[in-house]
Each structure stands twice: as structure tokens, then as C-alpha cells.
PDB file of N, CA and C in Angstrom:
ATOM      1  N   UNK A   1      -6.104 204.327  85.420  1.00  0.00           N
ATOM      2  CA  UNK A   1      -6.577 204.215  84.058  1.00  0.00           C
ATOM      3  C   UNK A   1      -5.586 203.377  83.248  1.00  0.00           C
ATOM      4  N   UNK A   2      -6.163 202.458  82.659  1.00  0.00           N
ATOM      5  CA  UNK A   2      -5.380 201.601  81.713  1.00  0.00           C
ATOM      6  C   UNK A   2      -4.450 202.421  80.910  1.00  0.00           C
ATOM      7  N   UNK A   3      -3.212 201.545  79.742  1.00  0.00           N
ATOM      8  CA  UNK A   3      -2.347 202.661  79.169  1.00  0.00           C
ATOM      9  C   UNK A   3      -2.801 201.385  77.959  1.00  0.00           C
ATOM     10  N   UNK A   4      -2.707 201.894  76.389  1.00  0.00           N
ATOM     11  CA  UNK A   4      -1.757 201.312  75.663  1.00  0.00           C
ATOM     12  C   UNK A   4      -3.253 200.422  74.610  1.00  0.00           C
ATOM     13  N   UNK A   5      -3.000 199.625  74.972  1.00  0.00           N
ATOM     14  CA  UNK A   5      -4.049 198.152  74.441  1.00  0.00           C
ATOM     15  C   UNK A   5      -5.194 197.970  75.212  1.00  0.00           C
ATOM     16  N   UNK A   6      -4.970 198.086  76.414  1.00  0.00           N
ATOM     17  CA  UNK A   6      -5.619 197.988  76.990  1.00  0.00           C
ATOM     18  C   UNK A   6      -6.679 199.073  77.649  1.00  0.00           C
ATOM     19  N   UNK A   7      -6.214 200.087  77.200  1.00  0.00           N
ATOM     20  CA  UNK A   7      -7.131 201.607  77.049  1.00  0.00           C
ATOM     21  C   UNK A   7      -8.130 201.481  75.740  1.00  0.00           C
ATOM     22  N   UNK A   8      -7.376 200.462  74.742  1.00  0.00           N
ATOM     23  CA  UNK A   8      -7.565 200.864  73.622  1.00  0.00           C
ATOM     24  C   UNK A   8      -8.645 199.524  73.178  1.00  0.00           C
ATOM     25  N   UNK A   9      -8.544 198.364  74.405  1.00  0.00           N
ATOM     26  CA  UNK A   9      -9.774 197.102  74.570  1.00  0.00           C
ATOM     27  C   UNK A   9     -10.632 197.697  75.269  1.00  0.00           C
ATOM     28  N   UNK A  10     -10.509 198.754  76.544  1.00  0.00           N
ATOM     29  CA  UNK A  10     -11.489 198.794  77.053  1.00  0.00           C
ATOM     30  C   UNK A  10     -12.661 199.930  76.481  1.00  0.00           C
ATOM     31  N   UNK A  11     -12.119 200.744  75.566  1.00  0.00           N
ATOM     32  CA  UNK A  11     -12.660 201.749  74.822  1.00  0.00           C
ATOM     33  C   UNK A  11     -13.897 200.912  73.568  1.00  0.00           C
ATOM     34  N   UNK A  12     -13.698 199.207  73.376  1.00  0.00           N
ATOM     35  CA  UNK A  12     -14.232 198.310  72.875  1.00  0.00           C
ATOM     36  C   UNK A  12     -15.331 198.088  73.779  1.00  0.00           C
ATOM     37  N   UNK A  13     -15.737 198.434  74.832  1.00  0.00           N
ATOM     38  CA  UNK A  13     -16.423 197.743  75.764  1.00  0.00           C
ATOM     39  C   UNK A  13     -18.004 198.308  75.125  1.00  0.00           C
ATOM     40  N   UNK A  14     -18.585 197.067  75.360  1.00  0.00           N
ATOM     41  CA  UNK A  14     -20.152 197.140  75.179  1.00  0.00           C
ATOM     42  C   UNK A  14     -20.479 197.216  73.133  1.00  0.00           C
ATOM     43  N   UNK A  15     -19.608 197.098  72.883  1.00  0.00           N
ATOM     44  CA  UNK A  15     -19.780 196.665  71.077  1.00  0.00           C
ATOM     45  C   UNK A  15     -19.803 195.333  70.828  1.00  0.00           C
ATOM     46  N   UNK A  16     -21.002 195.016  69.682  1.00  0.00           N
ATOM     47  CA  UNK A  16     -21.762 193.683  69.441  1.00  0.00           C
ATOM     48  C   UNK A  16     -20.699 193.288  68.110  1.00  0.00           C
ATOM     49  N   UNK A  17     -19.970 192.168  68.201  1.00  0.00           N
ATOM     50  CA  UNK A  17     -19.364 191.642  67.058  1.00  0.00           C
ATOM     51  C   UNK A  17     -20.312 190.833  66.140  1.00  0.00           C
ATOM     52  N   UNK A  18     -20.025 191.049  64.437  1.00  0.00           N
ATOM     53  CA  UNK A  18     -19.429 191.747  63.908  1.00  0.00           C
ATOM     54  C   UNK A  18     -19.718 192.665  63.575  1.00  0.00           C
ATOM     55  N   UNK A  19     -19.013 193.538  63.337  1.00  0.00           N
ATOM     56  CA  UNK A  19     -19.405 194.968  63.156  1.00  0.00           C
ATOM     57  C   UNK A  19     -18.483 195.909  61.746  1.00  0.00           C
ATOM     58  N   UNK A  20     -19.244 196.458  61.423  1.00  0.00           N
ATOM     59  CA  UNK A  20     -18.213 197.295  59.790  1.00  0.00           C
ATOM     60  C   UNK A  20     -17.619 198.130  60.570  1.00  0.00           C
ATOM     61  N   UNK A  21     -16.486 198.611  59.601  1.00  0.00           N
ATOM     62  CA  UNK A  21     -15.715 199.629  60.323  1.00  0.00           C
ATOM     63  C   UNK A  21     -16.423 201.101  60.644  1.00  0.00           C
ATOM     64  N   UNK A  22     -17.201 201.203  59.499  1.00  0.00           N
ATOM     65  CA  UNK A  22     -18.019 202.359  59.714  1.00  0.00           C
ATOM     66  C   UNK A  22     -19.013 202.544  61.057  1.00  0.00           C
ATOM     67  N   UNK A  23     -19.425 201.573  61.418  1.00  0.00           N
ATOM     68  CA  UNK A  23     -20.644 201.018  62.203  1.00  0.00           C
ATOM     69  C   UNK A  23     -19.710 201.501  64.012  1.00  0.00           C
ATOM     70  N   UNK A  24     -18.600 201.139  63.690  1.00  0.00           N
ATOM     71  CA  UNK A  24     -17.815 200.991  64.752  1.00  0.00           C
ATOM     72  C   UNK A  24     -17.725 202.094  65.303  1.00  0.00           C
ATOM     73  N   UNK A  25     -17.050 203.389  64.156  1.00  0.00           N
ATOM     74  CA  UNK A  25     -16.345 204.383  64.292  1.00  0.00           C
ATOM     75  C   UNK A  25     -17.576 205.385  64.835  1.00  0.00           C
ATOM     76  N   UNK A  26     -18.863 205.040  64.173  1.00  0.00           N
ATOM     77  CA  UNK A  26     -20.218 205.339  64.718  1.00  0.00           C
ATOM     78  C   UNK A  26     -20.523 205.314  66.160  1.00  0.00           C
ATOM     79  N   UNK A  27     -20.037 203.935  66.514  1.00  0.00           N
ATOM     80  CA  UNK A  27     -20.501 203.784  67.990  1.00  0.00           C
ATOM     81  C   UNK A  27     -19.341 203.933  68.944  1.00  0.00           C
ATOM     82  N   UNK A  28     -18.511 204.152  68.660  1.00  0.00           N
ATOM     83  CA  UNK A  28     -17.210 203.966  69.694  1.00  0.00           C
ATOM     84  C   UNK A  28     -16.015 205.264  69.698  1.00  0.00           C
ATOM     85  N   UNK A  29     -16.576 205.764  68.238  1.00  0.00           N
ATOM     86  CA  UNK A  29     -15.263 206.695  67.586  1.00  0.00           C
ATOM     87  C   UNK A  29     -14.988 208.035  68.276  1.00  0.00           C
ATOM     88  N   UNK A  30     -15.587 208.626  69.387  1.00  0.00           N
ATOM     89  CA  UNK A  30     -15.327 209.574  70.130  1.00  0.00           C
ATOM     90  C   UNK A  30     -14.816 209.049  71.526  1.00  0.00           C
ATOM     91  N   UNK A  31     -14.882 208.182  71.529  1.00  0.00           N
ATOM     92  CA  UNK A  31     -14.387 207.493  72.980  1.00  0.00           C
ATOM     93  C   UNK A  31     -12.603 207.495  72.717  1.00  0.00           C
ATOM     94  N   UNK A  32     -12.324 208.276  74.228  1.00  0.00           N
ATOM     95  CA  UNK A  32     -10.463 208.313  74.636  1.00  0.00           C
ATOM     96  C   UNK A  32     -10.011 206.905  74.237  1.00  0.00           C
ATOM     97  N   UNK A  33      -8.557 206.725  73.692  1.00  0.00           N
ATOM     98  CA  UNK A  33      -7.804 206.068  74.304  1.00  0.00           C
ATOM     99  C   UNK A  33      -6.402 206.256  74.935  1.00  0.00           C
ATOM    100  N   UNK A  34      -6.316 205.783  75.980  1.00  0.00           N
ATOM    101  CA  UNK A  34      -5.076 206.630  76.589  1.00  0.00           C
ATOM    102  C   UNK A  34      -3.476 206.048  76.041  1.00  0.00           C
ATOM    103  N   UNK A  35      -2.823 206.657  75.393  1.00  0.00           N
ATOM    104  CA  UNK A  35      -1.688 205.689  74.898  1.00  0.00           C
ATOM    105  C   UNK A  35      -0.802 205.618  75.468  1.00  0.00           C
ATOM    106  N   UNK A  36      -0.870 206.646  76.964  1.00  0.00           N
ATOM    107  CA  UNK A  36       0.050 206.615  77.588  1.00  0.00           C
ATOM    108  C   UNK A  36      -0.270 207.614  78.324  1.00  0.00           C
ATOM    109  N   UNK A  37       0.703 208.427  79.772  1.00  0.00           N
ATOM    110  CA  UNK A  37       0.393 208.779  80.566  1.00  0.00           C
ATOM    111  C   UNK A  37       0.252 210.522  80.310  1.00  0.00           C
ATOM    112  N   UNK A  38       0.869 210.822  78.984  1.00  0.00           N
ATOM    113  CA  UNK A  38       0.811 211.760  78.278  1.00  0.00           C
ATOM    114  C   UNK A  38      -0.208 211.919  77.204  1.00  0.00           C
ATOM    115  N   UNK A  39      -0.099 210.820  76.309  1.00  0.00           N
ATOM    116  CA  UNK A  39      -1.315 210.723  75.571  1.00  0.00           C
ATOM    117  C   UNK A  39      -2.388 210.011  75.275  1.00  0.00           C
ATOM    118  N   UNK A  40      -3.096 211.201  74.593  1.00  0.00           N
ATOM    119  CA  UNK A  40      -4.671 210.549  74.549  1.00  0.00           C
ATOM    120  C   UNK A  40      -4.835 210.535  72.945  1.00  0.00           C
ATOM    121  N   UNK A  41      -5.300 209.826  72.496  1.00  0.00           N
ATOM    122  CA  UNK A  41      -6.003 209.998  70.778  1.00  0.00           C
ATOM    123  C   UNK A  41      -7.659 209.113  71.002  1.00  0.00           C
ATOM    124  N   UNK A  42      -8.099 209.631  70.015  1.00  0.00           N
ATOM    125  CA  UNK A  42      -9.792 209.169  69.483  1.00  0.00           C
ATOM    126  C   UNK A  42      -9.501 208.095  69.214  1.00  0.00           C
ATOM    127  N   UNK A  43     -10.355 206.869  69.333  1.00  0.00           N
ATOM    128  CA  UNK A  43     -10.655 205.875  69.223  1.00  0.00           C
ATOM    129  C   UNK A  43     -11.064 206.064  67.540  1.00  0.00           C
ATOM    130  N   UNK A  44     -11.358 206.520  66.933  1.00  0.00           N
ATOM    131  CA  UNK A  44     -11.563 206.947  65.495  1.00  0.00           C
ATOM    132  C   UNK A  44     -10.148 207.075  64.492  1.00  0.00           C
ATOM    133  N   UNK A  45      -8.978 207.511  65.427  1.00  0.00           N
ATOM    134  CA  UNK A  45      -8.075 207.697  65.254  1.00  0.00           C
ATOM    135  C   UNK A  45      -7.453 206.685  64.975  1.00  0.00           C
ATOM    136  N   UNK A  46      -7.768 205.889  65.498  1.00  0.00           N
ATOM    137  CA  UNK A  46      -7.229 204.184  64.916  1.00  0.00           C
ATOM    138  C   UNK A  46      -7.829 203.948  64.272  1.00  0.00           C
ATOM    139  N   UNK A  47      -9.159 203.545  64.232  1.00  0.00           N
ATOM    140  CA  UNK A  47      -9.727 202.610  63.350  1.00  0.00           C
ATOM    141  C   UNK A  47      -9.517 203.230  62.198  1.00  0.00           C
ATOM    142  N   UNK A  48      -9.888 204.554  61.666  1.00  0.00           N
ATOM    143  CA  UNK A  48      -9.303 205.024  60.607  1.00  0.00           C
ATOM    144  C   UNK A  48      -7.771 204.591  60.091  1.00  0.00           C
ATOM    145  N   UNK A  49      -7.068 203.946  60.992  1.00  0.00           N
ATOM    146  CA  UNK A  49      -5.668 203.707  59.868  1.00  0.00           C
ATOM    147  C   UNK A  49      -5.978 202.345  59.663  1.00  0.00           C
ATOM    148  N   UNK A  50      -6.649 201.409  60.385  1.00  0.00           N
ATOM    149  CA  UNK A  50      -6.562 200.098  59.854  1.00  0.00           C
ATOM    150  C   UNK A  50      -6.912 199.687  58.665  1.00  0.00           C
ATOM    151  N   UNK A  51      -6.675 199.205  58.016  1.00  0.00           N
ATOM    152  CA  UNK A  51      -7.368 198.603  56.359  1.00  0.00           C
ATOM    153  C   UNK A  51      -8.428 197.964  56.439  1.00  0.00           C
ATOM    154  N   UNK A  52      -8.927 197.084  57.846  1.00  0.00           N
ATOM    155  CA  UNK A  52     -10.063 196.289  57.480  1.00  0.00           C
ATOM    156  C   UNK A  52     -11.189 197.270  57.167  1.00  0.00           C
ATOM    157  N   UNK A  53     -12.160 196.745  56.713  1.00  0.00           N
ATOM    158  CA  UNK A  53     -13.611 197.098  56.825  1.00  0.00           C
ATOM    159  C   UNK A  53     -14.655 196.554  57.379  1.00  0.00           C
ATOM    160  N   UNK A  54     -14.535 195.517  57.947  1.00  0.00           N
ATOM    161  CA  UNK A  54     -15.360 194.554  58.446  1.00  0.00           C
ATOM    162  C   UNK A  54     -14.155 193.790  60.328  1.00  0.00           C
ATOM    163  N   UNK A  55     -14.993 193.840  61.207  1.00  0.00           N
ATOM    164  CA  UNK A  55     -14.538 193.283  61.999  1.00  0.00           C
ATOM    165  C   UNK A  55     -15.256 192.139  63.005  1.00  0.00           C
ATOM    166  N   UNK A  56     -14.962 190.847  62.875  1.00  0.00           N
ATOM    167  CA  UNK A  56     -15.859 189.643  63.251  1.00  0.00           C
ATOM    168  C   UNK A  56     -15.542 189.601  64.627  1.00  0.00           C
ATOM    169  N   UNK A  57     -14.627 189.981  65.653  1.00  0.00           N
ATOM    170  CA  UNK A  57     -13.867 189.945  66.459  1.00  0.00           C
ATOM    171  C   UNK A  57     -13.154 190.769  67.317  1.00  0.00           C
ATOM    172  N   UNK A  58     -13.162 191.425  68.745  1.00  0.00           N
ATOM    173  CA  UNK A  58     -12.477 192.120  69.414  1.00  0.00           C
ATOM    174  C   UNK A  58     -11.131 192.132  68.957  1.00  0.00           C
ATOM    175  N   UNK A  59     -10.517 191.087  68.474  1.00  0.00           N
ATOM    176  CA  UNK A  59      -9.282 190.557  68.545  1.00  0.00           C
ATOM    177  C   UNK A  59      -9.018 191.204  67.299  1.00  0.00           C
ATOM    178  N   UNK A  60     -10.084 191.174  66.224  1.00  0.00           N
ATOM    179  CA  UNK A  60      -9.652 191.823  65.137  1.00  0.00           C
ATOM    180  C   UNK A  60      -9.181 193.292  64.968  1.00  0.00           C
ATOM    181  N   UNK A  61      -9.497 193.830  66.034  1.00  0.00           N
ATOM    182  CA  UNK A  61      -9.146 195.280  66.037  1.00  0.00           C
ATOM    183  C   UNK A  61      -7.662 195.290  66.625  1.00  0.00           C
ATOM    184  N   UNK A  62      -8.172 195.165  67.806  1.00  0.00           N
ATOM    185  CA  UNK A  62      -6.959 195.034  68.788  1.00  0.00           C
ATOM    186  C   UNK A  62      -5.292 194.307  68.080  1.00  0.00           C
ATOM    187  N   UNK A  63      -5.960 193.515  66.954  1.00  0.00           N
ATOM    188  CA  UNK A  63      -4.343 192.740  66.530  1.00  0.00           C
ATOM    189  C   UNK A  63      -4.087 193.498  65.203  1.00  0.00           C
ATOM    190  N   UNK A  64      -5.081 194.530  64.604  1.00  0.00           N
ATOM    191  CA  UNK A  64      -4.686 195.037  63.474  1.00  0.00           C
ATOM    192  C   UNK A  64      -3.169 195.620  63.454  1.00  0.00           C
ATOM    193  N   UNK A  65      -2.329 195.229  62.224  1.00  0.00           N
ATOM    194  CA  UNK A  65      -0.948 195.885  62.721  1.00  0.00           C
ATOM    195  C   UNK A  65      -1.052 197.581  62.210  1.00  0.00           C
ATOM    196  N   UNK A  66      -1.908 198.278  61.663  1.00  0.00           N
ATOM    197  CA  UNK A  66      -2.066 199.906  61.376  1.00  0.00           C
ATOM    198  C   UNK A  66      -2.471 200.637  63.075  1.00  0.00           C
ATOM    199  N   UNK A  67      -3.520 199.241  63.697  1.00  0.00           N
ATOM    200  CA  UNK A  67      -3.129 199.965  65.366  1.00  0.00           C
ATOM    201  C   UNK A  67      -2.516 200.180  65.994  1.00  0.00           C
ATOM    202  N   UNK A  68      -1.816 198.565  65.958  1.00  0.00           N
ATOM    203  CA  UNK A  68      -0.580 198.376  66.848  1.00  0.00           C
ATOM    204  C   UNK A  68       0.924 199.768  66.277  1.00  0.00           C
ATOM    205  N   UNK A  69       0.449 200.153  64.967  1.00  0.00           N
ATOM    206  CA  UNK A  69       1.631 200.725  64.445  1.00  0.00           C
ATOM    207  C   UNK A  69       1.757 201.910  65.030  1.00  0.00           C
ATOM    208  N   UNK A  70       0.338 202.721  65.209  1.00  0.00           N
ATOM    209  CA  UNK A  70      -0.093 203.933  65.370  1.00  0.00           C
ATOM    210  C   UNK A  70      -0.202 204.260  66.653  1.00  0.00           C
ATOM    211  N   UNK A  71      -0.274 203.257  68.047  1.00  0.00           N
ATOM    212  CA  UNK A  71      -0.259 203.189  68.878  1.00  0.00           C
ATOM    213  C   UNK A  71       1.098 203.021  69.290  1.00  0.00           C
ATOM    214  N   UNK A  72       2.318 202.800  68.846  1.00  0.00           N
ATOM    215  CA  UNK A  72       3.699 203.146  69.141  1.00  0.00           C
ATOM    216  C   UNK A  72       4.412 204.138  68.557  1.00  0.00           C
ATOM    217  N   UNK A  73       3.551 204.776  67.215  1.00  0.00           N
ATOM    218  CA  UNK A  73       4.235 205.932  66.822  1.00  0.00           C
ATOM    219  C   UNK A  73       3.933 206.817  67.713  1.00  0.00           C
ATOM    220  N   UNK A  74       2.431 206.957  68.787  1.00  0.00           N
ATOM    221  CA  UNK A  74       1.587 208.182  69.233  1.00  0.00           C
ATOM    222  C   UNK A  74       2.949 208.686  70.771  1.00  0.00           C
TER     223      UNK A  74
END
């Protein structure tokens, strides 16, 4: 099982860009991500800290720095 970003791209899988944050947290927001070999958090769990509201782009999630932040505090 993936760790990190890449738990946290593949938990992206099968979502139509662009998409609101709400829309997201709708379709994706119970899905694991593994942050490591110890932990797990909700995919909701992020998107909730990021600021955007709107995302045009995989990349847009994945490079938000409230993920990247929250994903090294976890």
C-alpha cells in the first residue's frame, strides 16, 4: 500500500476535474489515506484544511501547502 502523497493521489482516483471542494469531500471524503505505516486519516481530513474551494486539477490538491502541511504534522 502506498504511504504519504501517494496514498493521498491514489485516494483521487476516478474524480472528474474540476471539481468544488464540497463536491469532492462528497465523493472521495470517506476514502483512507495512509500517511504512513502507522497512520491513517480521512481523505476529508485534508481537504478540510486546504483553503481552496474550487479545484481545476489533481495537482491542485495534491500541491495544496494546508495538505502537504497536515500530512507531515499526521
Amino acid at each position: 500500500m502506498p504511504y504519504g502523497m501517494a496514498s493521498l493521489s491514489e485516494a483521487l482516483s476516478g474524480v472528474h476535474f474540476p471539481i468544488s471542494k464540497q463536491d469532492l469531500i462528497n465523493q472521495v471524503g470517506n476514502r483512507d489515506v495512509q500517511v504512513d505505516e502507522r497512520h491513517t486519516l480521512k481523505m476529508s481530513d485534508f481537504l478540510q484544511a486546504c483553503v481552496h474551494e474550487t479545484y481545476n486539477l489533481v495537482t491542485d490538491v495534491t500541491t495544496c501547502p494546508q495538505i502537504e502541511q497536515k500530512m507531515k504534522a499526521a
